[in-house]
N, C-alpha and C. Protein backbone atom coordinates (compact mmCIF):
# COMPACT_ATOMS: atom_id res chain seq x y z
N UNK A 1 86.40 -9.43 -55.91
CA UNK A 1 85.36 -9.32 -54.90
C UNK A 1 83.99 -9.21 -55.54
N UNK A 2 83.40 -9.94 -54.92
CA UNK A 2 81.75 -9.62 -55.45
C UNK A 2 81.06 -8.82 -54.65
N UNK A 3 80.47 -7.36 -55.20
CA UNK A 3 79.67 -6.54 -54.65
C UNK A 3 78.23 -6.57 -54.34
N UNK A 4 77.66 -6.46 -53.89
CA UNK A 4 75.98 -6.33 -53.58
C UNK A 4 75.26 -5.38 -53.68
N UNK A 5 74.42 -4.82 -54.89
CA UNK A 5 74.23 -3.39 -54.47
C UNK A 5 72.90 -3.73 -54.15
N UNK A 6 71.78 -2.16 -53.71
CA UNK A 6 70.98 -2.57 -52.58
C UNK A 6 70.10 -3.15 -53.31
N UNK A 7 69.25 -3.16 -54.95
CA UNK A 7 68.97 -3.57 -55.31
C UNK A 7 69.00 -5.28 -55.67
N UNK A 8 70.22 -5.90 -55.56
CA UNK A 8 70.53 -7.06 -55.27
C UNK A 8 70.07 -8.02 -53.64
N UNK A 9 70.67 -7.10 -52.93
CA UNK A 9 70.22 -7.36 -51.57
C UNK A 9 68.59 -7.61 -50.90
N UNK A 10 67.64 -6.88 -51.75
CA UNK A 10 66.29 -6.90 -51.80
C UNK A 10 65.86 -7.06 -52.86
N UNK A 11 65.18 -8.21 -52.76
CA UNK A 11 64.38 -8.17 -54.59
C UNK A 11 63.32 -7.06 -54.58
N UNK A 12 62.30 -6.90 -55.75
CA UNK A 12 61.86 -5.72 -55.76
C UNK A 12 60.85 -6.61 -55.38
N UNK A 13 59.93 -5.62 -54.74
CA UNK A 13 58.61 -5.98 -53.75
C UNK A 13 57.63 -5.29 -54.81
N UNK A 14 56.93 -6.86 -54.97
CA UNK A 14 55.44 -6.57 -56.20
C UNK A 14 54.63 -5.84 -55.45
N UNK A 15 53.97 -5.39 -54.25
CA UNK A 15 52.95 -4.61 -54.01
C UNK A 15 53.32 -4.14 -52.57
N UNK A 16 52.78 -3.12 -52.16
CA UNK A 16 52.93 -2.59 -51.23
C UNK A 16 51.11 -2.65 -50.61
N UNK A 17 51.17 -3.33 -48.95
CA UNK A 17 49.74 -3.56 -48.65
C UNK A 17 49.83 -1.95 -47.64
N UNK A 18 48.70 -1.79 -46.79
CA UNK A 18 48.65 -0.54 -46.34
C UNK A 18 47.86 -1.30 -45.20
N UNK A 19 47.85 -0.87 -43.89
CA UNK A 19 47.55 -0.81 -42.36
C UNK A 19 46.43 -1.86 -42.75
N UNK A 20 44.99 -1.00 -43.13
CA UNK A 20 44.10 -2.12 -42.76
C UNK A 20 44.13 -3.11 -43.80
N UNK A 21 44.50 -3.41 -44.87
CA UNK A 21 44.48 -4.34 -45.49
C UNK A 21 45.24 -5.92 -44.97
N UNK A 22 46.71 -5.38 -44.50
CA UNK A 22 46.94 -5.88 -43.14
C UNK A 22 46.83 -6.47 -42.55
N UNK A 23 45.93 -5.69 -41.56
CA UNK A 23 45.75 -6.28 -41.10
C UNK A 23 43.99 -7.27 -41.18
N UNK A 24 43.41 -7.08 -41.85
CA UNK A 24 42.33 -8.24 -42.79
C UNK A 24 43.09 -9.70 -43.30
N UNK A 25 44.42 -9.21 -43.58
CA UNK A 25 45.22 -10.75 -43.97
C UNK A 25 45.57 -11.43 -42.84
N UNK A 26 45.92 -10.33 -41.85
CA UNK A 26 46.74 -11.37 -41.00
C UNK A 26 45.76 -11.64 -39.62
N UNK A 27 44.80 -10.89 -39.68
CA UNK A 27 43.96 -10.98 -38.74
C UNK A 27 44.01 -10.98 -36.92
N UNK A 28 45.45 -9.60 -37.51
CA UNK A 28 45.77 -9.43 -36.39
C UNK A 28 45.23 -7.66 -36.35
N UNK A 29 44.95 -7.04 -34.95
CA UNK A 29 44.83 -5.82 -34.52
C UNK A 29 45.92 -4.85 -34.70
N UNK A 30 45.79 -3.78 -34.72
CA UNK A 30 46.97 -2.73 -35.30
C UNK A 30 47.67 -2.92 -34.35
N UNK A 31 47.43 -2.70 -32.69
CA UNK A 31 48.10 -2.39 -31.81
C UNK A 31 49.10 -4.06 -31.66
N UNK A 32 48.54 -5.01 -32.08
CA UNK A 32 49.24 -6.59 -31.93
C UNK A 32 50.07 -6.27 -33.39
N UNK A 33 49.71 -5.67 -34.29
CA UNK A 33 51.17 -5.44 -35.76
C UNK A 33 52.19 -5.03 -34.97
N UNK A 34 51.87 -3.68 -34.39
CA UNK A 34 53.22 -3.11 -34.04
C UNK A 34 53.98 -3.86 -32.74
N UNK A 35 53.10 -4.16 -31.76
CA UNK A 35 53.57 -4.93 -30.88
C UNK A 35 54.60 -6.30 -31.33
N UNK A 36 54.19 -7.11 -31.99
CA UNK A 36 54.84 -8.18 -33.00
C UNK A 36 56.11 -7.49 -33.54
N UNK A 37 55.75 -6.25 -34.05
CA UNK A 37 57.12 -5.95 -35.11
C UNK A 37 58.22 -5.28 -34.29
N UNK A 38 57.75 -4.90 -32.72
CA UNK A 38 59.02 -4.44 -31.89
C UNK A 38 59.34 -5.75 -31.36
N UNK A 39 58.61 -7.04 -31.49
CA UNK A 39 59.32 -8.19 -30.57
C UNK A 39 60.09 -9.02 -32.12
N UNK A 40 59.91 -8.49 -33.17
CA UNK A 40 60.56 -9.13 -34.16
C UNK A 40 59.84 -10.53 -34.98
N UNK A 41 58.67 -10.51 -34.68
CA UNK A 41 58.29 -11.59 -35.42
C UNK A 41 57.02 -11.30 -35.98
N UNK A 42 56.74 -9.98 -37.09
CA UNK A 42 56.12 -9.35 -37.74
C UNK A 42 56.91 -9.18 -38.89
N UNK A 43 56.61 -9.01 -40.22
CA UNK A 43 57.70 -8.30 -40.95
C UNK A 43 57.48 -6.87 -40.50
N UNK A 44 58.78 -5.75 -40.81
CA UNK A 44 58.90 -4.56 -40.78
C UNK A 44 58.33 -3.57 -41.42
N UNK A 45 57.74 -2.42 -40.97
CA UNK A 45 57.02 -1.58 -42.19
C UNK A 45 57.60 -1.21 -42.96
N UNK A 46 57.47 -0.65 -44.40
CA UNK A 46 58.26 0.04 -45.11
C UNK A 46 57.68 1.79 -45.25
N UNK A 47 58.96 2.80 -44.96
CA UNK A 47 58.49 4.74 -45.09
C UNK A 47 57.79 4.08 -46.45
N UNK A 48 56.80 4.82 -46.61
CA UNK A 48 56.44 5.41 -47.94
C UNK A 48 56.38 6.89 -48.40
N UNK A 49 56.25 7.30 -46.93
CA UNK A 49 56.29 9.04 -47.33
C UNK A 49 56.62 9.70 -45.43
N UNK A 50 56.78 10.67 -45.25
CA UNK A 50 57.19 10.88 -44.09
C UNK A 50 55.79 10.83 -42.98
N UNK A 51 54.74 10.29 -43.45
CA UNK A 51 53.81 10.12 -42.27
C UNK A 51 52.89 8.58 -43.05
N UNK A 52 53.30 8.32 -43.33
CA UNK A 52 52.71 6.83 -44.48
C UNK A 52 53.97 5.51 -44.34
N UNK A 53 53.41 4.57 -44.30
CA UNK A 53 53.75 3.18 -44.02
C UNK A 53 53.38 2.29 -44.89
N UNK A 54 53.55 1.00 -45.18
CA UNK A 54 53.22 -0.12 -45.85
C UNK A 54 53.49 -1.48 -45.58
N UNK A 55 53.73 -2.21 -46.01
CA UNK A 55 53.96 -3.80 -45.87
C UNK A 55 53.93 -4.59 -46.97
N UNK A 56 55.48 -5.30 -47.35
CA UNK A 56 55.66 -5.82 -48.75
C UNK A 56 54.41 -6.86 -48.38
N UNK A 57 53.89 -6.92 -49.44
CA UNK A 57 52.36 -8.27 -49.90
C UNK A 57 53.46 -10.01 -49.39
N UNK A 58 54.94 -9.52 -50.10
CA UNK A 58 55.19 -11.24 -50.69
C UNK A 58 55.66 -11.43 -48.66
N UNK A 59 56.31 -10.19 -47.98
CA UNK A 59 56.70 -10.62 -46.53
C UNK A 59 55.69 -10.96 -45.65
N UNK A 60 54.28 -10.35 -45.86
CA UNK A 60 53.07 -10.70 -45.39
C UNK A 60 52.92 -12.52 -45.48
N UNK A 61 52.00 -12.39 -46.92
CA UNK A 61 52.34 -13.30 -47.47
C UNK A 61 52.82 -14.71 -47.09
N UNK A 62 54.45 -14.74 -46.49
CA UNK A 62 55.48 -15.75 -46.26
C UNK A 62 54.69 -15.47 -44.67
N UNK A 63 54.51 -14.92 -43.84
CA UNK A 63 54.38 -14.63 -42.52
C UNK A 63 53.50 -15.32 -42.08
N UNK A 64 52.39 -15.13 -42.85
CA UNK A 64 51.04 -16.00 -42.94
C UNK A 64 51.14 -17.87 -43.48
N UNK A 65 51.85 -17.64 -44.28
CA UNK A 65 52.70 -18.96 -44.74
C UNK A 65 53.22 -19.87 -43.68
N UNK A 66 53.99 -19.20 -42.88
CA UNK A 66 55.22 -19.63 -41.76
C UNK A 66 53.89 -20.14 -40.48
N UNK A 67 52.93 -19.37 -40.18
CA UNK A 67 52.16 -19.65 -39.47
C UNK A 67 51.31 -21.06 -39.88
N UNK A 68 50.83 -20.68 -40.98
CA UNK A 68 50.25 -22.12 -41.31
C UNK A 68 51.35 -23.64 -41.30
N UNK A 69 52.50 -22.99 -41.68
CA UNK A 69 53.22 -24.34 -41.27
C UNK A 69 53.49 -24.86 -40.41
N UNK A 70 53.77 -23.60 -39.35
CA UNK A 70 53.98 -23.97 -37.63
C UNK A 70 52.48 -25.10 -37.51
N UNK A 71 51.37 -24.21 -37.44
CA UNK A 71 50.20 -25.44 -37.21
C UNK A 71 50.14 -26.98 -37.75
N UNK A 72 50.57 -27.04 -39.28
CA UNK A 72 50.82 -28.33 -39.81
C UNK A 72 51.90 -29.09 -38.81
N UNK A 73 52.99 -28.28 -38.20
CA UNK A 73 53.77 -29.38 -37.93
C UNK A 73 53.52 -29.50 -36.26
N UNK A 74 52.78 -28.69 -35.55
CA UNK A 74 52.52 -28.66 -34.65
C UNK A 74 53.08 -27.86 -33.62
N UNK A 75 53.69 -27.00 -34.27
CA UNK A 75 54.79 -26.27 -33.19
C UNK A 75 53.73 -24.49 -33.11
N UNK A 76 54.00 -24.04 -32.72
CA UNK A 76 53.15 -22.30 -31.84
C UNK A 76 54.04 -21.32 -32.12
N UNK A 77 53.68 -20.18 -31.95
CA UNK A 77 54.52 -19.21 -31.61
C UNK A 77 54.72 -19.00 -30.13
């Protein structure tokens, strides 16, 4: 059997972004992050501490990516 441990399952995430940085990339409003990330088409925050949050850079990143491609090919959210 081949195992997965969690480290396998997630590559390691080069940076961790924080709320407003965020949202400056994605150029979306805090209240439209979280809104997005309960309808599932946000990436997810990551705990950093029991009142602190973040956002992997590379899931951002691809999110912002995915959007620009939707426009190239003509399709919306």
């Amino acid at each position: 059997r081949d195992f997965v441990t969690k480290s396998q399952a997630h590559p390691p995430v080069t940076a961790i972004l924080r709320r407003r940085p965020v949202e400056a990339r994605s150029g979306l409003s805090r209240s439209t992050i979280y809104l997005r990330i309960a309808q599932g088409t946000f990436p997810k925050s990551i705990a950093l501490g029991p009142r602190t949050i973040g956002w992997s850079e590379e899931e951002v990143s691809s999110w912002i990516a995915e959007r620009i491609a939707e426009r190239d090919s003509g399709r919306s959210e």
